[in-house]
Protein backbone atom coordinates (compact mmCIF):
# COMPACT_ATOMS: atom_id res chain seq x y z
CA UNK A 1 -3.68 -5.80 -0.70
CA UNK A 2 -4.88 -2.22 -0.75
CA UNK A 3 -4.90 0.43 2.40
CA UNK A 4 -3.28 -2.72 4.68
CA UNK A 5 -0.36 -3.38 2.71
CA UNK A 6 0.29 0.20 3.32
CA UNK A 7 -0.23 0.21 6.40
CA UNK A 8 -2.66 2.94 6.21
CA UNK A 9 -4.28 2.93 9.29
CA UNK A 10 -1.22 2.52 11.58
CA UNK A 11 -0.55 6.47 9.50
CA UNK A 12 -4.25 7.15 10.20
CA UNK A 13 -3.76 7.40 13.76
CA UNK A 14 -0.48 9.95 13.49
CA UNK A 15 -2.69 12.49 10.87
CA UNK A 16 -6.16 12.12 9.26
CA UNK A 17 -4.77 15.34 7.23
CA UNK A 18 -6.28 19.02 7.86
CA UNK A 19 -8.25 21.38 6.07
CA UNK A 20 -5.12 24.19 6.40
CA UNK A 21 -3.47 21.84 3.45
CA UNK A 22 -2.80 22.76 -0.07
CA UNK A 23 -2.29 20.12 -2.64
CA UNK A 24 -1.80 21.28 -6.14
CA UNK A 25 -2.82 18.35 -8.90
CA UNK A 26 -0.99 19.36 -12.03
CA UNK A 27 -2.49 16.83 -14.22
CA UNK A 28 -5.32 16.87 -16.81
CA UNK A 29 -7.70 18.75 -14.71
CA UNK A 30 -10.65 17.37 -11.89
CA UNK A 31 -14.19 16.86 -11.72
CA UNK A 32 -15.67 19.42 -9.53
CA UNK A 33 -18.80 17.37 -9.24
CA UNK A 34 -16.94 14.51 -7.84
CA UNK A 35 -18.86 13.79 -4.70
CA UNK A 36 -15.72 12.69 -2.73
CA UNK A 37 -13.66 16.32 -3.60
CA UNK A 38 -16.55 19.08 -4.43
CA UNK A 39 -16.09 20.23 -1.08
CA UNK A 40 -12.42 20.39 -1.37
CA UNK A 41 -11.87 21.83 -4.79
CA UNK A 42 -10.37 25.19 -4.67
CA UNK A 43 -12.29 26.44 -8.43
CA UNK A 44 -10.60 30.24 -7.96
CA UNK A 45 -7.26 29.06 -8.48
CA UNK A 46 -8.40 26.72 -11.42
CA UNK A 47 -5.68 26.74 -14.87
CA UNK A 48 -5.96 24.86 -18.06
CA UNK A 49 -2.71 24.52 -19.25
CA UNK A 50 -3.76 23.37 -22.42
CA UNK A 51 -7.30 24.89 -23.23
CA UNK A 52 -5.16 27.95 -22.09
CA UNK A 53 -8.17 29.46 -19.71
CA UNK A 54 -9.59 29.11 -16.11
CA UNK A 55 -11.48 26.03 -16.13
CA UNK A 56 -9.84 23.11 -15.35
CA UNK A 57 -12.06 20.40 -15.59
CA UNK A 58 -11.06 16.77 -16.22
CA UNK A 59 -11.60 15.70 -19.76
CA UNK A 60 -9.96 11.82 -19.41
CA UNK A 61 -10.65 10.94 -15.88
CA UNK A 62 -6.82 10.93 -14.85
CA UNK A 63 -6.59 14.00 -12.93
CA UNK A 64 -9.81 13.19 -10.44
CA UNK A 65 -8.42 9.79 -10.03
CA UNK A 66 -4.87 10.97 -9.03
CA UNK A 67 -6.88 13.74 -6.97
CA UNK A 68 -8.99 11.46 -5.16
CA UNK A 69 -5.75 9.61 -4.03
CA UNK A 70 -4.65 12.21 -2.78
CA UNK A 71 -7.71 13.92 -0.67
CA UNK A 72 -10.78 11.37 -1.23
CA UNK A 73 -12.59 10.48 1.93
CA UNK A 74 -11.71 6.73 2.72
CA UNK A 75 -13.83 3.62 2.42
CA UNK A 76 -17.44 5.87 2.26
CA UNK A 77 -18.20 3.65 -1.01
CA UNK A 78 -17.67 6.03 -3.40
C-alpha cells in the first residue's frame, strides 16, 4: 500500500515538482508552522472565507493535511 501502489516513484523520476508552481488549497485554511510547508506557504495571498479576513490558518487540521498531500516533502518522518 501507500506511495508503491501509486507508483510514486516510477512519477518521481519524470518531475520531483518545482518551486515556479502555484497550488491554491481552498479548504479550511493551513498551518503555517507546519514544518513540512512553512517554507512553502505563500501568507500574502492568505483568505478566510469564513472568518472573512486575511489569516487563513487551519482551525480542524483538514486543510494542512490535504496541503501536505499536495506539496509535503516525502518520507523525511514528519
Amino acid at each position: 500500500m501507500g506511495l508503491s501502489t501509486i507508483d510514486a516513484p516510477h512519477a518521481w523520476g519524470l518531475s520531483r515538482g518545482s518551486p515556479s508552481v502555484l497550488i491554491a488549497v481552498i479548504d479550511s485554511g493551513i498551518d503555517p508552522a507546519h514544518p513540512d510547508l512553512q517554507a512553502k506557504i505563500r501568507t500574502d495571498i492568505d483568505y478566510d472565507f469564513v472568518g472573512e479576513d486575511d489569516v487563513a490558518e487551519d482551525e480542524c487540521g483538514h486543510g494542512t493535511h490535504v496541503a501536505g498531500i499536495a506539496a509535503a516533502d516525502t518520507d523525511n518522518g514528519i
